[in-house]
PDB file of N, CA and C in Angstrom:
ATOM      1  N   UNK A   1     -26.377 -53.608  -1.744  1.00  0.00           N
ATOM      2  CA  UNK A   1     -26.141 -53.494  -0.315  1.00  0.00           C
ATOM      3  C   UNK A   1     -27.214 -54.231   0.483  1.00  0.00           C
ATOM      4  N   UNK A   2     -28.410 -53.932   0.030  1.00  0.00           N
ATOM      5  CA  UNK A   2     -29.553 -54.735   0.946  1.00  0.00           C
ATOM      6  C   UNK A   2     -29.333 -56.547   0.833  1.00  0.00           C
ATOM      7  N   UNK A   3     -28.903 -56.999  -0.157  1.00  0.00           N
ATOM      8  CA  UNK A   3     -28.984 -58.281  -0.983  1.00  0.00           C
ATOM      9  C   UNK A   3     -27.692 -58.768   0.247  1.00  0.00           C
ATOM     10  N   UNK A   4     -26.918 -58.137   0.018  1.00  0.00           N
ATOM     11  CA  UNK A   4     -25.620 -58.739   0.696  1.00  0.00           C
ATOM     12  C   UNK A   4     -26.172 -58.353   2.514  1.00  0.00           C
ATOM     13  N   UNK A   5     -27.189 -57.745   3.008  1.00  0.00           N
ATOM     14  CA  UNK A   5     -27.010 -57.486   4.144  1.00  0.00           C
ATOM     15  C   UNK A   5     -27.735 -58.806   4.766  1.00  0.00           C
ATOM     16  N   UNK A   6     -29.108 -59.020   3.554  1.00  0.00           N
ATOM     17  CA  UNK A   6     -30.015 -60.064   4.041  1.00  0.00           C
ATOM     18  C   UNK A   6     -29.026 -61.112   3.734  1.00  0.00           C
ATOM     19  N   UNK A   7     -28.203 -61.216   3.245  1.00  0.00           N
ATOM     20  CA  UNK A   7     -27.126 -62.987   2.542  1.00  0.00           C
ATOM     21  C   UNK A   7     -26.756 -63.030   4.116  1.00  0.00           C
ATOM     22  N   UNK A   8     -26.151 -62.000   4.266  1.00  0.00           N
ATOM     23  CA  UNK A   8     -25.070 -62.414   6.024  1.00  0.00           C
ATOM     24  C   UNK A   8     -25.944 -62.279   6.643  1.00  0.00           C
ATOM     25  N   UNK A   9     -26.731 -62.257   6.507  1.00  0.00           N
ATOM     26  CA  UNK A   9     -28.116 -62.324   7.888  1.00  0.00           C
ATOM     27  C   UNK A   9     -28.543 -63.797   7.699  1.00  0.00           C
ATOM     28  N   UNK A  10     -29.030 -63.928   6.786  1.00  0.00           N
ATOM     29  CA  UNK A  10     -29.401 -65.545   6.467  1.00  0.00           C
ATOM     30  C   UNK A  10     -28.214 -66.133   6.912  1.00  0.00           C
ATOM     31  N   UNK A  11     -27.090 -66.292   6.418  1.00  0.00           N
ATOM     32  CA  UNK A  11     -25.603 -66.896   7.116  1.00  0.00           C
ATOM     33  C   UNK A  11     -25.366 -67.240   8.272  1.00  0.00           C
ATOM     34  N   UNK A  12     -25.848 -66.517   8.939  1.00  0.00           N
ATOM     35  CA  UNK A  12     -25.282 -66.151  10.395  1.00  0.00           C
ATOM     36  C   UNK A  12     -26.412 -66.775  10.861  1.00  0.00           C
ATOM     37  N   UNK A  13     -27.557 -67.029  10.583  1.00  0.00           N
ATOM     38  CA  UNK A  13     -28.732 -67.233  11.478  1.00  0.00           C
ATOM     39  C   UNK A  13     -28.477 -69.264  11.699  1.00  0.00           C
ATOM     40  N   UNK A  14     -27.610 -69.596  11.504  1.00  0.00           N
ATOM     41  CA  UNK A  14     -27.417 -71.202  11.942  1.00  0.00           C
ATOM     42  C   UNK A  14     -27.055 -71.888  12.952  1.00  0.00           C
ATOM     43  N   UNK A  15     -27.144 -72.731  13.284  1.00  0.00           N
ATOM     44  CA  UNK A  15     -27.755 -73.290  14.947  1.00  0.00           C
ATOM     45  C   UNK A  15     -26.605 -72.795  15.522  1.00  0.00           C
ATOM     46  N   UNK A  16     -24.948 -73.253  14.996  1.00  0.00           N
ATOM     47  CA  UNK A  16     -24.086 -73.055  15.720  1.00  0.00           C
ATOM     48  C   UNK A  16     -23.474 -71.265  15.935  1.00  0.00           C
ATOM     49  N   UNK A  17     -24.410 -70.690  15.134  1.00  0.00           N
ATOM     50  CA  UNK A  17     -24.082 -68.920  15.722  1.00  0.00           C
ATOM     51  C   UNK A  17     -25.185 -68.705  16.166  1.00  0.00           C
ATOM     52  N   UNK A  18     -26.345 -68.927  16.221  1.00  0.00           N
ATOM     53  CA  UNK A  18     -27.464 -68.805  17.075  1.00  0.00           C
ATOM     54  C   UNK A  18     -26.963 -68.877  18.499  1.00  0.00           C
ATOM     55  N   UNK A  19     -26.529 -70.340  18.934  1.00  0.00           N
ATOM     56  CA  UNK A  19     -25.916 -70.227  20.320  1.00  0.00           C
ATOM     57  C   UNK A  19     -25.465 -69.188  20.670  1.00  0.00           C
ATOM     58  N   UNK A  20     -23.838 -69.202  19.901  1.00  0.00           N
ATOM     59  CA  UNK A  20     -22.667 -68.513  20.194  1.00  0.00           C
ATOM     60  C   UNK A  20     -23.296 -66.599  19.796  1.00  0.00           C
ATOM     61  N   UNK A  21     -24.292 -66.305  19.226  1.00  0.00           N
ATOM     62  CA  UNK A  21     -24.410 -64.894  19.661  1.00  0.00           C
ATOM     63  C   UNK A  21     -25.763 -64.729  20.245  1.00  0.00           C
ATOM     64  N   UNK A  22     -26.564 -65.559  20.499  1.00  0.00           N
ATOM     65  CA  UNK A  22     -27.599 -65.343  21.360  1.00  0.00           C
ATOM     66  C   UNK A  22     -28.195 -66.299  22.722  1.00  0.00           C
ATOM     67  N   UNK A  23     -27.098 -66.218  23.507  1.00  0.00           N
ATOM     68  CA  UNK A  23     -27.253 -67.441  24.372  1.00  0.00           C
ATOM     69  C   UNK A  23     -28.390 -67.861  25.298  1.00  0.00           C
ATOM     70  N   UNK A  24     -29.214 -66.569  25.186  1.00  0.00           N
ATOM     71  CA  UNK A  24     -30.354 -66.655  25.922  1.00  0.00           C
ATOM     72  C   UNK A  24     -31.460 -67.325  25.149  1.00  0.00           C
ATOM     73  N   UNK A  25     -31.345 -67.733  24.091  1.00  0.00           N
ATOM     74  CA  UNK A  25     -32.452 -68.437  23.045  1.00  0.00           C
ATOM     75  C   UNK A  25     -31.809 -69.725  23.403  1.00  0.00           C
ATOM     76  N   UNK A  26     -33.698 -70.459  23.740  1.00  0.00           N
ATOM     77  CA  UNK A  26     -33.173 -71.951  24.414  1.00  0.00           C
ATOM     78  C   UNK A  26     -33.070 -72.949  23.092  1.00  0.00           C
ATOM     79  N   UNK A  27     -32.775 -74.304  23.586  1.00  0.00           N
ATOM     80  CA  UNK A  27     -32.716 -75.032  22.354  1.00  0.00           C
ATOM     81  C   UNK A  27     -33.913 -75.050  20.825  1.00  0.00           C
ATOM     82  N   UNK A  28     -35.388 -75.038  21.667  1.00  0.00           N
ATOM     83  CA  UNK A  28     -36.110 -74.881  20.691  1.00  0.00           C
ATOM     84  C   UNK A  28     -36.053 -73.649  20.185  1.00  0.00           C
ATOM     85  N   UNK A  29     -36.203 -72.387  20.508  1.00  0.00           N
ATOM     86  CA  UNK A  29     -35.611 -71.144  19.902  1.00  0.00           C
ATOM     87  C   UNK A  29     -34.717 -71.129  18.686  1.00  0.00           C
ATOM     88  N   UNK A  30     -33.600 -71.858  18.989  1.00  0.00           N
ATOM     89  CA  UNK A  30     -32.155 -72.126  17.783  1.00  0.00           C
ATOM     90  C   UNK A  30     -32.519 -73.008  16.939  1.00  0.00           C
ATOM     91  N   UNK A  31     -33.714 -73.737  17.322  1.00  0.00           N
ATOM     92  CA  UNK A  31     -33.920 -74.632  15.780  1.00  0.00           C
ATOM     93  C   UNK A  31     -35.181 -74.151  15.463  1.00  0.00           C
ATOM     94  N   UNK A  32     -35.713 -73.467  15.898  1.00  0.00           N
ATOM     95  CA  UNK A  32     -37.248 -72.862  14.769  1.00  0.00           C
ATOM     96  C   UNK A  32     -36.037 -71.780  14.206  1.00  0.00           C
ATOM     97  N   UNK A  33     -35.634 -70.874  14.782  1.00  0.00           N
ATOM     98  CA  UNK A  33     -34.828 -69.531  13.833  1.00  0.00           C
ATOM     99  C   UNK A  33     -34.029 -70.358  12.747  1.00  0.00           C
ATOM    100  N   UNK A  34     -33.248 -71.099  13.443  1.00  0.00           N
ATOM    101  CA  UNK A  34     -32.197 -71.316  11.995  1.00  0.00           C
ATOM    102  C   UNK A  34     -32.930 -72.385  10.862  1.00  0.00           C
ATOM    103  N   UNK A  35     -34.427 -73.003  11.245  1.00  0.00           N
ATOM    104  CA  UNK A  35     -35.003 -73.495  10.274  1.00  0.00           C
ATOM    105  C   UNK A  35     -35.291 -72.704   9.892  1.00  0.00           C
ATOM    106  N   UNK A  36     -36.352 -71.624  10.349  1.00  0.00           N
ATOM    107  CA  UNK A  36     -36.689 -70.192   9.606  1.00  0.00           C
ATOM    108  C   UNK A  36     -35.365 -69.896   8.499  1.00  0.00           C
ATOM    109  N   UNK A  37     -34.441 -69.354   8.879  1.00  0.00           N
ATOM    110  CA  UNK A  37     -33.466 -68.948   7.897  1.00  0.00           C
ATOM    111  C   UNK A  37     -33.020 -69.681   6.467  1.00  0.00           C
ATOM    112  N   UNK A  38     -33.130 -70.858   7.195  1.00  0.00           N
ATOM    113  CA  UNK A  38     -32.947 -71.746   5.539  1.00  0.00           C
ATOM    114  C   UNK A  38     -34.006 -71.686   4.727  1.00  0.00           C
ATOM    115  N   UNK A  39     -35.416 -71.360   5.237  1.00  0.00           N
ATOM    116  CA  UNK A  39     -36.579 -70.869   4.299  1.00  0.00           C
ATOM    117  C   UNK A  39     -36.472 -69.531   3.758  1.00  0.00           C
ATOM    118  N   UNK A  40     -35.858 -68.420   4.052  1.00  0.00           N
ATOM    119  CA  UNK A  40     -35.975 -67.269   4.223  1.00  0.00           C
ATOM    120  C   UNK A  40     -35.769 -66.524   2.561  1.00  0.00           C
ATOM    121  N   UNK A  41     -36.166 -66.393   1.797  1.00  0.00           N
ATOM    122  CA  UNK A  41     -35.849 -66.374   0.693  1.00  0.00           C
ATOM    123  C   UNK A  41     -35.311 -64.490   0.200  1.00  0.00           C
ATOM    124  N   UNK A  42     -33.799 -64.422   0.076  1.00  0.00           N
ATOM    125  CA  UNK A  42     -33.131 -63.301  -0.030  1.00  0.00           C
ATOM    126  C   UNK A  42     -33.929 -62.355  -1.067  1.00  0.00           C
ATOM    127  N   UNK A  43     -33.955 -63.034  -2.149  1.00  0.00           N
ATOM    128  CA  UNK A  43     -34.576 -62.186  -3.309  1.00  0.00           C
ATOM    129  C   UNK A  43     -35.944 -61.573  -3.259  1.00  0.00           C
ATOM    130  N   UNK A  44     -36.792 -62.197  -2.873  1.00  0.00           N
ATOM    131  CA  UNK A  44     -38.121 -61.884  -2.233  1.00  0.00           C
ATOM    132  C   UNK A  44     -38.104 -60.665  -1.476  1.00  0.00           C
ATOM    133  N   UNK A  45     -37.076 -60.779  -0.131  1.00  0.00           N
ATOM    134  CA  UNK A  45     -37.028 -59.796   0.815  1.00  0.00           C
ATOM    135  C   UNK A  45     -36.293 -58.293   0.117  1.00  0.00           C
ATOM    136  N   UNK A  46     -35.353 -58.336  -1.067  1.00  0.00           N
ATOM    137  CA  UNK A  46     -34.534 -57.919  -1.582  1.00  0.00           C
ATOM    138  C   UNK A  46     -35.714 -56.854  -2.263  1.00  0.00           C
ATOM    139  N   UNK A  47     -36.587 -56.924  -3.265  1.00  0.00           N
ATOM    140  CA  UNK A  47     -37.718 -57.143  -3.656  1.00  0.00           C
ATOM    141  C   UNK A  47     -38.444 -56.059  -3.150  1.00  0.00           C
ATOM    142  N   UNK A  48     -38.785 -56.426  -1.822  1.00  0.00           N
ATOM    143  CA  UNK A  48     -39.765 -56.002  -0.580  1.00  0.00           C
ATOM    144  C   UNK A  48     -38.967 -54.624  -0.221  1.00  0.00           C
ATOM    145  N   UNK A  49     -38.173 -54.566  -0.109  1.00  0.00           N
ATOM    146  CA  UNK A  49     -37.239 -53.528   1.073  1.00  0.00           C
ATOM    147  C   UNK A  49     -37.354 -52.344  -0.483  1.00  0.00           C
ATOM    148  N   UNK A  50     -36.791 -52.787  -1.698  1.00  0.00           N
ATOM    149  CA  UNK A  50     -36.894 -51.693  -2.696  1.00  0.00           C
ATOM    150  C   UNK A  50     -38.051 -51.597  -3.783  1.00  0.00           C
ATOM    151  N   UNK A  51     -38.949 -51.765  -3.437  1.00  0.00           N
ATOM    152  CA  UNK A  51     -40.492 -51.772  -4.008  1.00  0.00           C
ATOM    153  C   UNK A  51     -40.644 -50.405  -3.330  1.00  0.00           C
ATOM    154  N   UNK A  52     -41.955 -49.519  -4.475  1.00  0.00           N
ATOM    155  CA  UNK A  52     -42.181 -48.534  -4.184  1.00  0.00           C
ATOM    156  C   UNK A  52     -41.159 -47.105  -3.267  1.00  0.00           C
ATOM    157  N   UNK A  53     -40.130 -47.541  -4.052  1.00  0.00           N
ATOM    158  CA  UNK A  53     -39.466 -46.678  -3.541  1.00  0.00           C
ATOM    159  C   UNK A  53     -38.637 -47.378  -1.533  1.00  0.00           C
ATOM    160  N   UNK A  54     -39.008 -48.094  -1.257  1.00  0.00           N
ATOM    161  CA  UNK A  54     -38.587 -48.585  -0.027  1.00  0.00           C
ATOM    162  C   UNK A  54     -39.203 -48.412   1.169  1.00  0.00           C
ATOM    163  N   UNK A  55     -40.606 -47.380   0.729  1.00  0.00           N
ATOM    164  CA  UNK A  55     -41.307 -47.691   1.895  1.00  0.00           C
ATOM    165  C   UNK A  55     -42.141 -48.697   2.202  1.00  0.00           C
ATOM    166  N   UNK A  56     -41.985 -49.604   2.693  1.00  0.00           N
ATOM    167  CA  UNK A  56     -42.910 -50.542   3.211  1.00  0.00           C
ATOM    168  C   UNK A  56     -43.794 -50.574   4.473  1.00  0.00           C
ATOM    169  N   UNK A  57     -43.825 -49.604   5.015  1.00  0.00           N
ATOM    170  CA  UNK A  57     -44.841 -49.301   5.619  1.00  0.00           C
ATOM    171  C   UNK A  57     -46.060 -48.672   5.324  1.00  0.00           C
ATOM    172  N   UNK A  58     -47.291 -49.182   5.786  1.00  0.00           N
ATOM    173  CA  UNK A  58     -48.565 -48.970   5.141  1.00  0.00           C
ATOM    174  C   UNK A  58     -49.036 -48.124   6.121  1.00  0.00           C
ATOM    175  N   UNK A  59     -50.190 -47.338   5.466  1.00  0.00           N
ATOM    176  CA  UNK A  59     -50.773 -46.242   6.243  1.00  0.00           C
ATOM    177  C   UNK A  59     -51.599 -47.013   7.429  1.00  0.00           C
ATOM    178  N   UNK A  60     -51.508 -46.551   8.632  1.00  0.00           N
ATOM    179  CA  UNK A  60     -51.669 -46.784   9.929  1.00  0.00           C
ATOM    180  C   UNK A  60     -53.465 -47.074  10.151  1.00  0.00           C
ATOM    181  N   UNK A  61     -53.496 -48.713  10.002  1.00  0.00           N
ATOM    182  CA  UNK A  61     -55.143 -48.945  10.376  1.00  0.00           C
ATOM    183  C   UNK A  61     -54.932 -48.766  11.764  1.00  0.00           C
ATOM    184  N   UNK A  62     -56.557 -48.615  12.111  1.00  0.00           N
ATOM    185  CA  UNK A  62     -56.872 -48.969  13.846  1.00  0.00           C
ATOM    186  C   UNK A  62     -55.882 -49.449  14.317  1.00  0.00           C
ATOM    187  N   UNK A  63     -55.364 -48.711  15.748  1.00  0.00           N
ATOM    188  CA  UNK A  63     -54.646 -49.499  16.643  1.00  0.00           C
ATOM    189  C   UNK A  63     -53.885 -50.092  16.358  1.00  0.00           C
ATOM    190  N   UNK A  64     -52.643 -49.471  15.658  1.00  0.00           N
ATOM    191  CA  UNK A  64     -51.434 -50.026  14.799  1.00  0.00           C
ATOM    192  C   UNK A  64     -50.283 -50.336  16.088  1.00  0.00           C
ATOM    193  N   UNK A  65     -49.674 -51.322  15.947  1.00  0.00           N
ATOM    194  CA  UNK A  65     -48.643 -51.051  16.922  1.00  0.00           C
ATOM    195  C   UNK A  65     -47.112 -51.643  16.747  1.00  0.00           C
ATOM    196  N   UNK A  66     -45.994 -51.462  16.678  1.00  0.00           N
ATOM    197  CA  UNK A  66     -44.918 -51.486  16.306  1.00  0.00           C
ATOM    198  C   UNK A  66     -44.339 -51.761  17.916  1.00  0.00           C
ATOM    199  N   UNK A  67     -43.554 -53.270  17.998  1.00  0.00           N
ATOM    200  CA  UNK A  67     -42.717 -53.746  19.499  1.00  0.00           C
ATOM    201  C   UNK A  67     -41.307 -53.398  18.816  1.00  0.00           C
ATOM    202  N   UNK A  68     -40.639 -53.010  19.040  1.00  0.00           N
ATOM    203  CA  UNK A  68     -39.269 -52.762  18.991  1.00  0.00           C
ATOM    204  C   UNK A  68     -37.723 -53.372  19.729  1.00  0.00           C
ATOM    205  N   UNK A  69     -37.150 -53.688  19.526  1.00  0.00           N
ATOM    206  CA  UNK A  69     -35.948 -53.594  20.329  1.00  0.00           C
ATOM    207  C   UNK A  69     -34.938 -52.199  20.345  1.00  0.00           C
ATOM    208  N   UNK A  70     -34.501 -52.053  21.385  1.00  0.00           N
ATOM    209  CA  UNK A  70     -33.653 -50.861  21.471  1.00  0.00           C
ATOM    210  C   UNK A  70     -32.747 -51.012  21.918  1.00  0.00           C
ATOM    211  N   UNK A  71     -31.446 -50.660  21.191  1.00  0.00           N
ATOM    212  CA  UNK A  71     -31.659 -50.156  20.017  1.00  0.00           C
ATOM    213  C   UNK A  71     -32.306 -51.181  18.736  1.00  0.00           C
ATOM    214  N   UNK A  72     -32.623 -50.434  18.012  1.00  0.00           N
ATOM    215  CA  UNK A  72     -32.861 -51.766  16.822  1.00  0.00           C
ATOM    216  C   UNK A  72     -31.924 -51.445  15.292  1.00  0.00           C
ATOM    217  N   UNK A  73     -31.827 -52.450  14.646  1.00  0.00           N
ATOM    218  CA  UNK A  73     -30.657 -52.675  13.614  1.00  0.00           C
ATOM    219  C   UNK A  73     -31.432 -52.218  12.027  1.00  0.00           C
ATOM    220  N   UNK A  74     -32.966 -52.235  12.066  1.00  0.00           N
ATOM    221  CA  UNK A  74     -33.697 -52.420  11.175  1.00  0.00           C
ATOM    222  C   UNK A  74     -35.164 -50.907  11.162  1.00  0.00           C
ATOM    223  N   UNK A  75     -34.889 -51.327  12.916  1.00  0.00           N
ATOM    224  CA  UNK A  75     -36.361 -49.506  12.536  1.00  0.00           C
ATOM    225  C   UNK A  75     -35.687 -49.001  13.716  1.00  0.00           C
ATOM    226  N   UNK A  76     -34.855 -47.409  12.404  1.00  0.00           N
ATOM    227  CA  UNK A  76     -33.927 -46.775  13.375  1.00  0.00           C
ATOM    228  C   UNK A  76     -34.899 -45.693  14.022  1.00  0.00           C
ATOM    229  N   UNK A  77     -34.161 -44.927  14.998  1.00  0.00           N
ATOM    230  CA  UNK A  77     -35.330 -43.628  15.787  1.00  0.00           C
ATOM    231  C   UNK A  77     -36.022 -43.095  14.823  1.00  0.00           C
ATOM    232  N   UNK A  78     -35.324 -42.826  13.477  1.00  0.00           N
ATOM    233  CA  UNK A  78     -35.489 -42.028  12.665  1.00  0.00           C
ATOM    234  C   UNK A  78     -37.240 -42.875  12.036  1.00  0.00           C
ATOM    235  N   UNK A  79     -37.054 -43.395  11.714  1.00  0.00           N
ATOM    236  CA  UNK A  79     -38.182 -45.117  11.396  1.00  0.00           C
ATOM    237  C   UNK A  79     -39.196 -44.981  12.394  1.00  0.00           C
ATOM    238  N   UNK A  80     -38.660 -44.771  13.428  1.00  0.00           N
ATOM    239  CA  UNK A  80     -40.144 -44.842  14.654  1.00  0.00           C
ATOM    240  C   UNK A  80     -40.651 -43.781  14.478  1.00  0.00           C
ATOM    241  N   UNK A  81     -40.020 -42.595  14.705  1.00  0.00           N
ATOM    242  CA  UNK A  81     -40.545 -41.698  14.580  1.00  0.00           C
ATOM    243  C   UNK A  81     -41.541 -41.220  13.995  1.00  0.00           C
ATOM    244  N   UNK A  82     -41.056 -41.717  12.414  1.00  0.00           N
ATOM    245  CA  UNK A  82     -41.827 -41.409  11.064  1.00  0.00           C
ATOM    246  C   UNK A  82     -43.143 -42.565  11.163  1.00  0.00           C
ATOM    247  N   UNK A  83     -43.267 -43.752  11.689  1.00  0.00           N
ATOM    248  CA  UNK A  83     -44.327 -44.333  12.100  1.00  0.00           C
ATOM    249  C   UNK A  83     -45.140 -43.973  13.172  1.00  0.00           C
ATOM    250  N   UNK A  84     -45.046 -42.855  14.102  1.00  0.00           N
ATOM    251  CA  UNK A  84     -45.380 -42.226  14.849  1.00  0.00           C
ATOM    252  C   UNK A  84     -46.774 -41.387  14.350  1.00  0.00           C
ATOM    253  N   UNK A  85     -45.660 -40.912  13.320  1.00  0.00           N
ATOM    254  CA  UNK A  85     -46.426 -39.296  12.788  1.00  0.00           C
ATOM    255  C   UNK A  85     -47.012 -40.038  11.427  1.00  0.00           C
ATOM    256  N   UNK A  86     -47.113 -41.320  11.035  1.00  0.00           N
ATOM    257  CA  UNK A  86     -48.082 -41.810  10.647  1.00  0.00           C
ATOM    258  C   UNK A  86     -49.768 -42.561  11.548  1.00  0.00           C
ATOM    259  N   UNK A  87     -49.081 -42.425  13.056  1.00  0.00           N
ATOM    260  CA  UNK A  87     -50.240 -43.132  13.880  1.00  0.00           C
ATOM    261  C   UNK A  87     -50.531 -44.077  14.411  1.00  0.00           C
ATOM    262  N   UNK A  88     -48.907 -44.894  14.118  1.00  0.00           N
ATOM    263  CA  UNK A  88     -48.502 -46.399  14.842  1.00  0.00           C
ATOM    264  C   UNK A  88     -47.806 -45.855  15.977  1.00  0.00           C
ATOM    265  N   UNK A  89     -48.361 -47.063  16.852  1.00  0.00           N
ATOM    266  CA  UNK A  89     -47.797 -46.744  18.148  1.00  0.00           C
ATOM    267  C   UNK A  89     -46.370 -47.654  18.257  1.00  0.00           C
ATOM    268  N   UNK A  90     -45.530 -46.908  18.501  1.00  0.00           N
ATOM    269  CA  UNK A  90     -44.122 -47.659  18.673  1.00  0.00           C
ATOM    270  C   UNK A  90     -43.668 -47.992  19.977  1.00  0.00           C
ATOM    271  N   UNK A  91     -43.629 -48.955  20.497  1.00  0.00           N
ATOM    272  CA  UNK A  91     -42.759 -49.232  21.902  1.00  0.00           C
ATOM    273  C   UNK A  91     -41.563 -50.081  21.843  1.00  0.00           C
ATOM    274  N   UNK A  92     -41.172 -49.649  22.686  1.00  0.00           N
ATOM    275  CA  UNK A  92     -39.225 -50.044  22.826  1.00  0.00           C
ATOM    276  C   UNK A  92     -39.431 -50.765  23.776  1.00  0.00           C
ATOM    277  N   UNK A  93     -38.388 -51.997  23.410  1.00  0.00           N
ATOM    278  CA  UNK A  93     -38.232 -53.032  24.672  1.00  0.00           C
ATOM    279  C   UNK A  93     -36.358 -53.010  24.547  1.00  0.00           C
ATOM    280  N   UNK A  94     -35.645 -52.244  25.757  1.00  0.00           N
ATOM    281  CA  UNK A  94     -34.591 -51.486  25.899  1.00  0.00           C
ATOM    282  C   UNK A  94     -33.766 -53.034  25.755  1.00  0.00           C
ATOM    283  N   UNK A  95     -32.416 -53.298  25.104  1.00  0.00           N
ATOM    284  CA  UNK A  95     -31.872 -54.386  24.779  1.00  0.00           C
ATOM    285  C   UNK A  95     -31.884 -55.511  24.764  1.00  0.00           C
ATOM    286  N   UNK A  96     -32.936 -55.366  24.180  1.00  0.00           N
ATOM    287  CA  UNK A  96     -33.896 -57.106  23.543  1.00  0.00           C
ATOM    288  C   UNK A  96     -33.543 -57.052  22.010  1.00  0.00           C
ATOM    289  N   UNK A  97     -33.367 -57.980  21.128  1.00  0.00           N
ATOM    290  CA  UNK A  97     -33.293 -58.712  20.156  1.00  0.00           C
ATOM    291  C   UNK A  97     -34.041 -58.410  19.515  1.00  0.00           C
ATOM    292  N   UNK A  98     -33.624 -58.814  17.843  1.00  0.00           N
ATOM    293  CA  UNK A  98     -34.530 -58.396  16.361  1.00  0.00           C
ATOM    294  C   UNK A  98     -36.253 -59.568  16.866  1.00  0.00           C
ATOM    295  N   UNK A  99     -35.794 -60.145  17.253  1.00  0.00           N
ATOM    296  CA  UNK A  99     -37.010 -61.214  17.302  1.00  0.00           C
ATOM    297  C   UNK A  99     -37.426 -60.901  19.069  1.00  0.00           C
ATOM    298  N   UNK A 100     -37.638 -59.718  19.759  1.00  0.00           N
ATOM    299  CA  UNK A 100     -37.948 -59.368  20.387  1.00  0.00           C
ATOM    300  C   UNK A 100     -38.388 -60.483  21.890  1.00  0.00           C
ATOM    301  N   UNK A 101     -39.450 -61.769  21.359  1.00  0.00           N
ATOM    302  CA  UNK A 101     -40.183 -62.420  22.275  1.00  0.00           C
ATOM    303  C   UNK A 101     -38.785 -63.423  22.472  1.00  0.00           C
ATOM    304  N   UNK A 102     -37.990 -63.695  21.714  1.00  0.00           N
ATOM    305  CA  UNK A 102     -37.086 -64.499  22.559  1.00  0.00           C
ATOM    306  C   UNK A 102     -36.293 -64.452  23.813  1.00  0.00           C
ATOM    307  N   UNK A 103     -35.928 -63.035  23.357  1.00  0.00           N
ATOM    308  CA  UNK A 103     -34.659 -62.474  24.818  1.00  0.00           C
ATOM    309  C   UNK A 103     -35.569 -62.095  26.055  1.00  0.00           C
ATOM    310  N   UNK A 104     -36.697 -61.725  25.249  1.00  0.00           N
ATOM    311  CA  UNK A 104     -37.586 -60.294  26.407  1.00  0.00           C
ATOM    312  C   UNK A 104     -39.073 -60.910  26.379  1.00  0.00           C
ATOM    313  N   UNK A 105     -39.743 -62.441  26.612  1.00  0.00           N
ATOM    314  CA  UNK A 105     -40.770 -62.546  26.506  1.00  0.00           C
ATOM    315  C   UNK A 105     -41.327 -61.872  27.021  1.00  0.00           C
ATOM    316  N   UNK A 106     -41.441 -61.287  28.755  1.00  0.00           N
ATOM    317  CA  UNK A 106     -42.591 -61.375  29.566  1.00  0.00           C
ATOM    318  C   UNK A 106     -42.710 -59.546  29.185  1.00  0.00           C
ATOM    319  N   UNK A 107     -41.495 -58.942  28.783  1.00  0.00           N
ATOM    320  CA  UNK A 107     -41.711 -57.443  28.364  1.00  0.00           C
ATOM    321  C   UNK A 107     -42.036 -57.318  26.957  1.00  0.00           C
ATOM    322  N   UNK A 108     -41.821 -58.509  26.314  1.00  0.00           N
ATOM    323  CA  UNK A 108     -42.940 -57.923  24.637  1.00  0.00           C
ATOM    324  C   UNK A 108     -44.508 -58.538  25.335  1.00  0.00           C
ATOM    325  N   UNK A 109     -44.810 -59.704  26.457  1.00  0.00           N
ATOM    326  CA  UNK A 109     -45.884 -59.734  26.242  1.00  0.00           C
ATOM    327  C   UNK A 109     -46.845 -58.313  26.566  1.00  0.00           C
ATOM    328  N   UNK A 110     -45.864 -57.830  27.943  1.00  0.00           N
ATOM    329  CA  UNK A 110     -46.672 -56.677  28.214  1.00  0.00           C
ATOM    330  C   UNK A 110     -46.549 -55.247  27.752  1.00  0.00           C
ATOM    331  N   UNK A 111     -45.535 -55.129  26.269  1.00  0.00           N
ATOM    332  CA  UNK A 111     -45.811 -54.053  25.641  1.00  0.00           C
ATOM    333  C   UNK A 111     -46.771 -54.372  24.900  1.00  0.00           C
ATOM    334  N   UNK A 112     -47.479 -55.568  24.537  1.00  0.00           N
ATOM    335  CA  UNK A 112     -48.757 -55.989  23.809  1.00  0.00           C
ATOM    336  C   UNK A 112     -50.056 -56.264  24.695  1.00  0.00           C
ATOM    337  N   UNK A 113     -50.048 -56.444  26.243  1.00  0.00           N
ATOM    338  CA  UNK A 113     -50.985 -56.715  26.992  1.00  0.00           C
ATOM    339  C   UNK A 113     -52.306 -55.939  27.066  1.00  0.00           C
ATOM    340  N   UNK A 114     -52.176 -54.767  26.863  1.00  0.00           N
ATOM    341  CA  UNK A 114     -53.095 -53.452  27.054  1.00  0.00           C
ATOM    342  C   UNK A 114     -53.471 -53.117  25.739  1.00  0.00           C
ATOM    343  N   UNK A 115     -53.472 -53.825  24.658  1.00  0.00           N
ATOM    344  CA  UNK A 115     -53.798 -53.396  23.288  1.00  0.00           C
ATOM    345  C   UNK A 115     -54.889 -54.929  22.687  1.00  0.00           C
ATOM    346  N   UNK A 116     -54.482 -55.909  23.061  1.00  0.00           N
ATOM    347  CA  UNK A 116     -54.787 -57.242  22.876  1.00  0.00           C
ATOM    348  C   UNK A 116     -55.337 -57.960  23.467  1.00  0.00           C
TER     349      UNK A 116
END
């Protein structure tokens, strides 16, 4: 299930659905992502997500902080939460994108402004 979720994720991430589902990502936007994607290596990530059991989150150094989109597809409430009550600070940027700084620059810069 994870293998096939990252395949159609990699799939989908190419210039001509980049446009057509994220129209607010300008031209350079659609060609760093969908170059990103052709690097993106499935098995690796495949790997990553079910290692140690699937948690991949590490115990919370100094001033941990987690930008979010909300909703998000990848760290559900349930996910924040539990990074919470590990000691990362989670903030939501309310219907912004997996890649957050594209849709919502000037609100991921300033859910990061006061930490950085």
């Amino acid at each position: 299930m994870v293998r096939t979720e990252y395949a159609r994720s990699k799939a989908a991430r190419t210039a001509d659905g980049l446009r057509e589902r994220r129209p607010f990502y300008s031209e350079r936007d659609i060609e760093v992502e969908s170059r990103a994607a052709e690097q993106f290596d499935v098995e690796s990530a495949v790997a990553l997500a079910v290692s140690e059991g699937g948690d991949w989150t590490p115990s919370a150094p100094p001033r941990s902080l987690m930008v979010r989109p909300s909703p998000s597809d990848y760290i559900t409430d349930d996910i924040a939460e539990d990074l919470r009550r590990r000691g990362i600070e989670v903030r939501d940027i309310p219907g912004a994108e997996h890649s957050v700084w594209y849709s919502h620059f000037e609100d991921f810069m300033a859910a990061i402004d006061d930490r950085y």
